[in-house]
Protein backbone atom coordinates (compact mmCIF):
# COMPACT_ATOMS: atom_id res chain seq x y z
CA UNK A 1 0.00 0.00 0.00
CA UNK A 2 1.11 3.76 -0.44
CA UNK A 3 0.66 5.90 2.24
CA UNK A 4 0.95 9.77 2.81
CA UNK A 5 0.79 12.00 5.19
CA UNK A 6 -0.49 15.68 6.14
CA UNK A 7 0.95 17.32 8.87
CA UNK A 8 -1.11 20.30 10.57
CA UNK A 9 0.05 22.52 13.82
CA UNK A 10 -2.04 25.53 13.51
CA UNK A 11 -5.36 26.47 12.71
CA UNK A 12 -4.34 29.01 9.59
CA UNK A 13 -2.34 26.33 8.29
CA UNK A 14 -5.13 23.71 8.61
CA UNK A 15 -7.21 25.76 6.58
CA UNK A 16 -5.53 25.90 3.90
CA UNK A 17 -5.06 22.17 4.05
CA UNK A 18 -8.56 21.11 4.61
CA UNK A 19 -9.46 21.04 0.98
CA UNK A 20 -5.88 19.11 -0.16
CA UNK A 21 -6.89 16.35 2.57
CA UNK A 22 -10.44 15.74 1.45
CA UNK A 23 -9.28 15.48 -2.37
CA UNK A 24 -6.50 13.14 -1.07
CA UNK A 25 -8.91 11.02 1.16
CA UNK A 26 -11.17 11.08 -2.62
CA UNK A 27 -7.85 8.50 -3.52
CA UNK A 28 -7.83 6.20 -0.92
CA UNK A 29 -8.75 2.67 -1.58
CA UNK A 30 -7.18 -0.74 -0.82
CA UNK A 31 -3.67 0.51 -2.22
CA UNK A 32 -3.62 4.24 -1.24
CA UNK A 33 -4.10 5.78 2.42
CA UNK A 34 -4.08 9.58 3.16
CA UNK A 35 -2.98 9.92 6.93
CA UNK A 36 -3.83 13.17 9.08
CA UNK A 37 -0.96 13.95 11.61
CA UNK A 38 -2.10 16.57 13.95
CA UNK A 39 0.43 18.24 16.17
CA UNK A 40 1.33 21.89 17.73
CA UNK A 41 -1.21 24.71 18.88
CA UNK A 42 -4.09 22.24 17.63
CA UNK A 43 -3.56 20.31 20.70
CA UNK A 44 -2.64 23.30 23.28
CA UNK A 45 -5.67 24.65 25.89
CA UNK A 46 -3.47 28.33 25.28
CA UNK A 47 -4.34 28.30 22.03
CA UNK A 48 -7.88 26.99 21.88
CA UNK A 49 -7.46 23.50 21.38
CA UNK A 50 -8.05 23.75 17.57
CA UNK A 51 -8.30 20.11 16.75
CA UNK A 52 -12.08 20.32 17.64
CA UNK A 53 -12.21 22.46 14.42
CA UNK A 54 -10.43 19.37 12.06
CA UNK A 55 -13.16 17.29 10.43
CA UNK A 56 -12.99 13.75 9.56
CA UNK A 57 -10.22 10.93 10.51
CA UNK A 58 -7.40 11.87 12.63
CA UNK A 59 -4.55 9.40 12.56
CA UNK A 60 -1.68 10.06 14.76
CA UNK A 61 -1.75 13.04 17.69
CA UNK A 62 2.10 14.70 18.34
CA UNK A 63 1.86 17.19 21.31
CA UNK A 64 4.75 19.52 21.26
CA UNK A 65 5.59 22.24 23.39
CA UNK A 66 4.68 25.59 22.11
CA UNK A 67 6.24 28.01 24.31
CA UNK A 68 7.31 30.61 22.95
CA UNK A 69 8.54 33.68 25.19
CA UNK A 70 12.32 33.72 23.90
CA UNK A 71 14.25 31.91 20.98
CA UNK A 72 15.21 29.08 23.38
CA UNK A 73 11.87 27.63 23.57
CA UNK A 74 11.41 27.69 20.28
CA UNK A 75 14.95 25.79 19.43
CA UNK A 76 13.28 23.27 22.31
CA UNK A 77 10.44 22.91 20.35
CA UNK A 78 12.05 22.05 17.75
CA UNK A 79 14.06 19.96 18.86
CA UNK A 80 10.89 17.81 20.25
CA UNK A 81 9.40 18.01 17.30
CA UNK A 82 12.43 16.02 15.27
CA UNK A 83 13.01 13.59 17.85
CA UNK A 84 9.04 12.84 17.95
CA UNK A 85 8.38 12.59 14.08
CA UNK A 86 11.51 10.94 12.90
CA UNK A 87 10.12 8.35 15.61
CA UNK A 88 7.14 8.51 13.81
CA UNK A 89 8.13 8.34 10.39
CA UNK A 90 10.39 5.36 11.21
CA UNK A 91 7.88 3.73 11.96
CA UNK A 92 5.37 4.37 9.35
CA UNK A 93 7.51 4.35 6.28
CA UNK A 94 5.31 7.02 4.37
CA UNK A 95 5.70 7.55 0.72
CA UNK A 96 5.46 11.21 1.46
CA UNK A 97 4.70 13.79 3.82
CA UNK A 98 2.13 17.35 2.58
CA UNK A 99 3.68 20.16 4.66
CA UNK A 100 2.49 23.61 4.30
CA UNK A 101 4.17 27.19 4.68
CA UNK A 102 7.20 28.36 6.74
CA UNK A 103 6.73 27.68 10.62
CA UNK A 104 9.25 26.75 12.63
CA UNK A 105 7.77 23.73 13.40
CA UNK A 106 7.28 22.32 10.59
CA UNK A 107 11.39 23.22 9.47
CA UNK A 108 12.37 20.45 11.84
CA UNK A 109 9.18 18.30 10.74
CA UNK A 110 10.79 18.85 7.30
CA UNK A 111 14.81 17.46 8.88
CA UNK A 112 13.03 14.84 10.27
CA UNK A 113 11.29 13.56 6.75
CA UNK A 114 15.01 13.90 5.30
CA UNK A 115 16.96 12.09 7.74
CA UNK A 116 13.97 9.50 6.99
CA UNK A 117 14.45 9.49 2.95
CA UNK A 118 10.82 10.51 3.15
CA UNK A 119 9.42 13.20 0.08
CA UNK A 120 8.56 16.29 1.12
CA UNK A 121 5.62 17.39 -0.93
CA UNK A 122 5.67 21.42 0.04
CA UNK A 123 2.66 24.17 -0.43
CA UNK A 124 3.56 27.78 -0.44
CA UNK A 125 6.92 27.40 -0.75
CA UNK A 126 8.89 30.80 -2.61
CA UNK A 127 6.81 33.36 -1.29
CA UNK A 128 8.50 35.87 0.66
CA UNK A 129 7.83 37.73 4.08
CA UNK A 130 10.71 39.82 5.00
CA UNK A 131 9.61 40.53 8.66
CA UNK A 132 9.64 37.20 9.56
CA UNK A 133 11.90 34.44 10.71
CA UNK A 134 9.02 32.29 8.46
CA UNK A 135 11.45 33.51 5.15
CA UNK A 136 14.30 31.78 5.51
CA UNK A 137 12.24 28.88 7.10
CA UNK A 138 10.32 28.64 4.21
CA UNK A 139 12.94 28.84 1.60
CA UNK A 140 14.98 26.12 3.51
CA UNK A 141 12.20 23.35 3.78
CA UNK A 142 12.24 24.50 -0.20
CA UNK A 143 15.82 22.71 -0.65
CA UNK A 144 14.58 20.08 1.26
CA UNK A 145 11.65 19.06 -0.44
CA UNK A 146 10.75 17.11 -3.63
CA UNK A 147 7.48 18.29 -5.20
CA UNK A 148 6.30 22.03 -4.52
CA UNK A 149 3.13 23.65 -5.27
CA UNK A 150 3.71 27.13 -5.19
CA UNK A 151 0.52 29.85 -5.14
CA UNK A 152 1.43 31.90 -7.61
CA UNK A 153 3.85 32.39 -10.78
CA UNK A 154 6.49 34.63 -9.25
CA UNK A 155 6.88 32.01 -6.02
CA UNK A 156 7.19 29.64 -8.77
CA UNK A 157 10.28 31.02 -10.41
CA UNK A 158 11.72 31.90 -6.42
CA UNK A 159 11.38 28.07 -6.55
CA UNK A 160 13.15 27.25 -9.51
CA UNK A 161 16.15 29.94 -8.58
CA UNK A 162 16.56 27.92 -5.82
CA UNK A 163 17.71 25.20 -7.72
CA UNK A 164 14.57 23.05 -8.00
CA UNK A 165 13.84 21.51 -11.01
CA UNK A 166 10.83 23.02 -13.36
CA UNK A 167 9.39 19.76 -13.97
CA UNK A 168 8.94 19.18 -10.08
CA UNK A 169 7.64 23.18 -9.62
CA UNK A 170 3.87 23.38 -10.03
CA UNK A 171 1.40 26.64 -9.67
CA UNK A 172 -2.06 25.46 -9.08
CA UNK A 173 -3.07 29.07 -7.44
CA UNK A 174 -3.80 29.10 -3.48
CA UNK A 175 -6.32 26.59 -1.83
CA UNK A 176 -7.94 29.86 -0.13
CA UNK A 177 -9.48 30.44 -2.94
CA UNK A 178 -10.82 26.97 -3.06
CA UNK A 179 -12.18 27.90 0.56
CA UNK A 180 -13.52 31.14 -0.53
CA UNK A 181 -15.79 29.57 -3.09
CA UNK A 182 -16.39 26.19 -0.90
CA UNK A 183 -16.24 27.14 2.78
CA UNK A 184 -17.65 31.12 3.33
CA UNK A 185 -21.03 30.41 3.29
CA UNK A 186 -22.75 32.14 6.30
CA UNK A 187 -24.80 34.91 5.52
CA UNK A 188 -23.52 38.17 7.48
CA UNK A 189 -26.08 37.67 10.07
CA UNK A 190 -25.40 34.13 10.77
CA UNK A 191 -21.73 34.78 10.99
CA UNK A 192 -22.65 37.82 13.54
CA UNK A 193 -24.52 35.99 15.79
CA UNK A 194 -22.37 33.24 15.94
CA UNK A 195 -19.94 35.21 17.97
CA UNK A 196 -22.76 37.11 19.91
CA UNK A 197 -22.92 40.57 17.96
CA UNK A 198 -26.04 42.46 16.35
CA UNK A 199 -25.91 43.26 12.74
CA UNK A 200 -22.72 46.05 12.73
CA UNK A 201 -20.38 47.27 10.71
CA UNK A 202 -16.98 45.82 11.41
CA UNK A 203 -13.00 44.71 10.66
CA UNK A 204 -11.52 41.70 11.41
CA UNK A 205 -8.28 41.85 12.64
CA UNK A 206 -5.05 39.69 13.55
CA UNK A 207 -1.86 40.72 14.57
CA UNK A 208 1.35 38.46 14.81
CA UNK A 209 4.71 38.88 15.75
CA UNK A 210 7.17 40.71 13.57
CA UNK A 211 9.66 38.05 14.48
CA UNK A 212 12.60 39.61 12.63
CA UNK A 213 12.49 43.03 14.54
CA UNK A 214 13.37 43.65 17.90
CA UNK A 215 11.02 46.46 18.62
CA UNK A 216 8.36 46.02 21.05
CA UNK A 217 5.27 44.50 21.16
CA UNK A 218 3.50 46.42 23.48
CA UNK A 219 3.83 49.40 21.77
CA UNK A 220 3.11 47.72 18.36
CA UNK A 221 -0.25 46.52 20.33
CA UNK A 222 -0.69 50.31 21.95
CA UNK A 223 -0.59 51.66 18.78
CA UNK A 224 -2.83 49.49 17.06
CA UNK A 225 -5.52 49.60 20.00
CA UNK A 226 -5.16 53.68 19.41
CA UNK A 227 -7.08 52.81 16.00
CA UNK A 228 -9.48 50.78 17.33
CA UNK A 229 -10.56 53.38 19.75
CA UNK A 230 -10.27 56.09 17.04
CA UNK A 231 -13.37 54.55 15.15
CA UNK A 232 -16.01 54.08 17.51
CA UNK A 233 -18.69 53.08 14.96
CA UNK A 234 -17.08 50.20 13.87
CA UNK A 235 -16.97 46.92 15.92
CA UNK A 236 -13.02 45.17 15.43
CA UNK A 237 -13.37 41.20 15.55
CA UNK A 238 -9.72 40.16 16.47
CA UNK A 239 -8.32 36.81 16.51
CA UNK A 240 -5.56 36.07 18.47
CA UNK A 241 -1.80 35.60 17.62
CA UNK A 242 0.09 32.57 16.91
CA UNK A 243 2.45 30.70 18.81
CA UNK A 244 5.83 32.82 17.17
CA UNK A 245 8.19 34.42 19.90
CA UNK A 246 6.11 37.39 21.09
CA UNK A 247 2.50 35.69 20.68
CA UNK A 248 1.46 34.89 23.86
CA UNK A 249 2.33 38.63 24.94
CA UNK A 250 0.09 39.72 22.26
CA UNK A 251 -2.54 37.47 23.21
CA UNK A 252 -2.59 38.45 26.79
CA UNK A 253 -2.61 42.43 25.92
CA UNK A 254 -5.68 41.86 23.56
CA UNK A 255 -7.55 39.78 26.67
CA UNK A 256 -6.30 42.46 29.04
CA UNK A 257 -7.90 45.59 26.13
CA UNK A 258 -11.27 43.89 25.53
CA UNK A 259 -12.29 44.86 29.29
CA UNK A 260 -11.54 48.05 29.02
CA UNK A 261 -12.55 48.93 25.01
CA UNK A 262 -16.34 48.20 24.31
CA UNK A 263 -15.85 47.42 20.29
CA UNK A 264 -13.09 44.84 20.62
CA UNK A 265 -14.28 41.62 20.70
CA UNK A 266 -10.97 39.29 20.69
CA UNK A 267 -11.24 35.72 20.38
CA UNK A 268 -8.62 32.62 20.21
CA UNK A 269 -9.79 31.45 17.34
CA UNK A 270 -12.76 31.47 14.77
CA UNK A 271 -12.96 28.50 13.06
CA UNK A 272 -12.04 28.39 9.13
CA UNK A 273 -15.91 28.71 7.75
CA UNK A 274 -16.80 31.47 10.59
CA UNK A 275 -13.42 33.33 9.51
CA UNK A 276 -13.94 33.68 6.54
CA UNK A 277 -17.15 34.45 5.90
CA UNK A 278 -16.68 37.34 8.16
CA UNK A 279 -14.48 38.31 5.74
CA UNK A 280 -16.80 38.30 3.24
CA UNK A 281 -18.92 40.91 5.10
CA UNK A 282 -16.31 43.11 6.38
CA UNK A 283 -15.48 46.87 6.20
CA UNK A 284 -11.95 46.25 5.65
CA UNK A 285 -9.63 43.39 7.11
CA UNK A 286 -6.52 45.05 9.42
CA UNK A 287 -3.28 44.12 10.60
CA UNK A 288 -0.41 41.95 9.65
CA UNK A 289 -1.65 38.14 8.61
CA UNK A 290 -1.16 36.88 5.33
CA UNK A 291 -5.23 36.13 5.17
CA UNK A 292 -4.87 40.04 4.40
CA UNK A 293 -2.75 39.34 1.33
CA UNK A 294 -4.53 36.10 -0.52
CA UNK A 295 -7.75 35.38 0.90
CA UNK A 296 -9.12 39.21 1.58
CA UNK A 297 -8.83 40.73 -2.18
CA UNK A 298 -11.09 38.02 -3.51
CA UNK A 299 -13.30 39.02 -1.37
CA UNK A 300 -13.27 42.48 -2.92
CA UNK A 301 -12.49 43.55 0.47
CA UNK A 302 -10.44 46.30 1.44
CA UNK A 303 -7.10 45.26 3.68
CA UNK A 304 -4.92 47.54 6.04
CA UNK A 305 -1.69 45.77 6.16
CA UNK A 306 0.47 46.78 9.08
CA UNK A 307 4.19 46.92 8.77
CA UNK A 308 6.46 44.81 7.72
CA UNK A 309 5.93 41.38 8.60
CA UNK A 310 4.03 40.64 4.93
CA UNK A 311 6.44 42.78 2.89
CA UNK A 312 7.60 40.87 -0.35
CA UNK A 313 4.09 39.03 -0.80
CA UNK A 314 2.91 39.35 -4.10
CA UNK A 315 0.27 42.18 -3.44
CA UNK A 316 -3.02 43.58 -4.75
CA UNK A 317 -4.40 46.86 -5.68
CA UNK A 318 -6.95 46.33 -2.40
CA UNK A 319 -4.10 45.91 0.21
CA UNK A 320 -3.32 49.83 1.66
CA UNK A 321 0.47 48.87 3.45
CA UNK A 322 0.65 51.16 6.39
CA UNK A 323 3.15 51.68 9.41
CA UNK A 324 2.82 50.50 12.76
CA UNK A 325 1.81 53.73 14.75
CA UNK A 326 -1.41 54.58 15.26
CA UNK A 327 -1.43 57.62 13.17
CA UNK A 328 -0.45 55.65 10.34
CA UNK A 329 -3.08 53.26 10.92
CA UNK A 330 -5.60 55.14 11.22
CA UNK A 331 -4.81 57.58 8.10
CA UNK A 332 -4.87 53.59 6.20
CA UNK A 333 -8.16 52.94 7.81
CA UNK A 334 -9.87 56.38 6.22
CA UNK A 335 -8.64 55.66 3.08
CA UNK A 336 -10.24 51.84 3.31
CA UNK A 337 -13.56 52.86 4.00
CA UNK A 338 -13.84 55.62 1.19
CA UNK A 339 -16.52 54.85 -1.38
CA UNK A 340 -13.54 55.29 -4.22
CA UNK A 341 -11.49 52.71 -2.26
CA UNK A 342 -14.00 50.14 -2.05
CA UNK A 343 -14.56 50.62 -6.17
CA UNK A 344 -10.71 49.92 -6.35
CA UNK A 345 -11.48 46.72 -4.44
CA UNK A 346 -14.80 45.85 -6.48
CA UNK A 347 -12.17 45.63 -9.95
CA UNK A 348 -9.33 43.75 -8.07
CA UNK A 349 -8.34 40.68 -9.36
CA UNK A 350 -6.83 37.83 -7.17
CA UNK A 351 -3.68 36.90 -8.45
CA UNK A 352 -3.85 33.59 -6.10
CA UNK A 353 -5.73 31.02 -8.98
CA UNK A 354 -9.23 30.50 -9.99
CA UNK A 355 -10.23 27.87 -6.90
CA UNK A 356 -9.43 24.87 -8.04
CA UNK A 357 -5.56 24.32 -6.41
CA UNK A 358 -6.93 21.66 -4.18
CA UNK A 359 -7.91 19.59 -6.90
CA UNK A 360 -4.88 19.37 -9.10
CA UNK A 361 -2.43 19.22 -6.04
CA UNK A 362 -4.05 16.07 -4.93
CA UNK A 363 -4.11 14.65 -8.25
CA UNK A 364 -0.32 15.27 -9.06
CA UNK A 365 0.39 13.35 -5.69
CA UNK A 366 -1.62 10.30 -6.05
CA UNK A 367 -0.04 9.79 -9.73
CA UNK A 368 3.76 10.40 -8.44
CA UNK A 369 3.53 8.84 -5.32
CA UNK A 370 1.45 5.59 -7.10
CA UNK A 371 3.80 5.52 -10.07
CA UNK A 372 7.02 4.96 -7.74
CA UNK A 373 9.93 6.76 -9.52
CA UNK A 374 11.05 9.18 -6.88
CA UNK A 375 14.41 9.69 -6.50
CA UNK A 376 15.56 11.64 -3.71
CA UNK A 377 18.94 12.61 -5.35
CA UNK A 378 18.21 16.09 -6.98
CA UNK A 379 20.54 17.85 -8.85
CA UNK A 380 20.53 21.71 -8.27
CA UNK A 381 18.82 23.49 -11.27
CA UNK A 382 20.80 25.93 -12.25
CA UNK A 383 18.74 28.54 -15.18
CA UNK A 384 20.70 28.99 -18.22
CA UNK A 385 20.23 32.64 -18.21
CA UNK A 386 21.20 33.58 -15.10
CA UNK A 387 24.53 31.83 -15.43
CA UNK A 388 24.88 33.81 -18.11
CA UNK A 389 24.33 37.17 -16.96
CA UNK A 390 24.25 37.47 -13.04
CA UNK A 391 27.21 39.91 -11.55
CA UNK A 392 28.16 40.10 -8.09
């Protein structure tokens, strides 16, 4: 028999996996077998316990620490994490492994697969975040992988400048876009209500770490609580940080400002369907996430992107990049709600595929991994052109 695997630690990253795991399970028969490995924040009280959101078959639970108050937790998570699923893969033998993105977890998930000879089949590899440790994360479980299904067509030829072969580089578009047509569908009331609030007008908001600055994240969190307290008409629906270095502060200054502001509703986590069809609905979608980037402009929404932490992402005419002080923020936040901004938005777009990524991922893994011709021994790629031309 063949067997796979998809690894999930977070709730963002599970949503974007969702559809790839239910095309994948459309495989399995007597011969082919689509495991679910669920690991990380999923399985942390702190963080909301996310695996009550994962639907359908869960086959192997990994708790991991996910402290994260200085760079030595983190190296101790990871270091967990390697000893725990190289275990694991020893013992299953997979014929691959679907990891997603650029968290540090999944980096030693992805040294664990190689000192296994196990495939890496990568999503969302050659994008680039310059604020965040996630870039050179995600570039290096790049090199380590085999197949890589990149979201767009300039991650795709990041890819292949890293030295991966064309042939093994494929752009299917993002699977939020398969969620925005599949999963958003609660009306604006329903989606309201589910979280206790009247009809309103509203943002939805996250804010993570900028894990490659050392500046401080309780003024980064004054400031942005400033705007929220500037606009007094709207409601702001925040969801609550990851587990990067610098989270948990974040999460505990949001809990400590909902007492105090009376439109900031903050919540651990929203679910994939709730999440984004709030989006769907909202004024404008605020702070520094990359839902703000792919998902949000096919929404036709308006996003206020705060600082740095997304700069580099392929962008669209819909995101308004602002700085991190509340003046800034707020000057972003009158331009989003302009009726001339909002027409910008209505013409925008996504450059993030037509919805059907999902679909043709899962179908390029079932025929490689069933046809039994990988071979682990890449050669670097190098592009004729550049060879030719580059100067340094």
């Amino acid at each position: 028999m063949k067997k796979i695997a998809v690894v999930t630690a977070t709730r963002a990253e599970y949503g974007l996996l969702s559809p790839v795991i239910k095309k994948l399970r459309a495989f399995e028969n007597e011969s082919f077998k689509a495991d679910l490995i669920v690991t990380g924040t999923h399985l942390s009280e702190q963080y909301g316990m996310t695996i009550s959101e994962i639907d359908g078959r869960i086959d192997h639970k990994i708790p991991i620490s996910v402290k994260s108050s200085s760079g030595a937790d983190i190296s101790a998570n990871q270091a967990e994490a390697l000893v725990k699923f190289t275990d694991l893969f020893l013992a299953e033998r997979y014929d691959g492994i679907v990891l997603l993105g650029d968290r540090y977890e999944m980096l030693a998930i992805a040294i664990a697969a190689g000192n296994t000879h196990t495939p890496i089949f990568h999503l969302c590899g050659g994008d680039t975040t310059e604020g965040a440790l996630d870039e050179w994360i995600r570039h290096s479980i790049t090199k380590i992988s085999y197949l890589h299904f990149v979201t767009n067509e300039e991650s795709r030829k990041r890819v292949i400048q890293l030295g991966e072969h064309c042939s093994r580089v494929f752009n299917y578009g993002s699977t939020s876009i398969d969620n925005i047509l599949n999963v958003a569908d609660m009306t604006k009331a329903e989606a309201l209500q589910s979280i206790g609030l009247d009809d309103c007008k509203y943002a939805l908001c996250t804010y993570h770490p900028v894990t490659m600055e050392d500046g401080s994240v309780d003024e980064q969190i004054e400031s942005f609580l400033g705007a929220v307290k500037y606009f007094p008409w709207l409601q702001f629906i925040v969801t609550k940080s990851n587990a990067d270095q610098g989270g948990a502060r974040i999460n505990e200054l949001l809990d400590e400002a909902e007492k105090e502001i009376n439109n900031l509703h903050v919540f651990t986590s929203l679910g994939v369907r709730r999440y984004l069809s709030l989006m769907k609905y909202a004024e404008f979608v605020l702070g520094n996430s990359s839902s703000g980037i792919i998902e949000t402009p096919a929404f036709h929404v308006p996003t206020v992107n705060i600082g740095d932490r997304q700069r580099g992402r392929l962008q669209s005419e819909s995101i308004i990049n602002c700085g991190e002080d509340t003046g800034s923020i707020v000057t972003a936040i009158k331009k989003a709600v302009t009726a001339y901004f909002k027409e910008v938005c209505n013409k925008v777009v996504s450059p993030y595929g037509d919805g059907h990524a999902a679909e043709e991922i899962a179908k390029k893994i079932y025929g490689v991994v069933s046809v039994d011709k990988i071979d682990l021994k890449k050669k670097f790629y190098d592009i004729p052109e550049i060879q030719k031309t580059v100067q340094c």
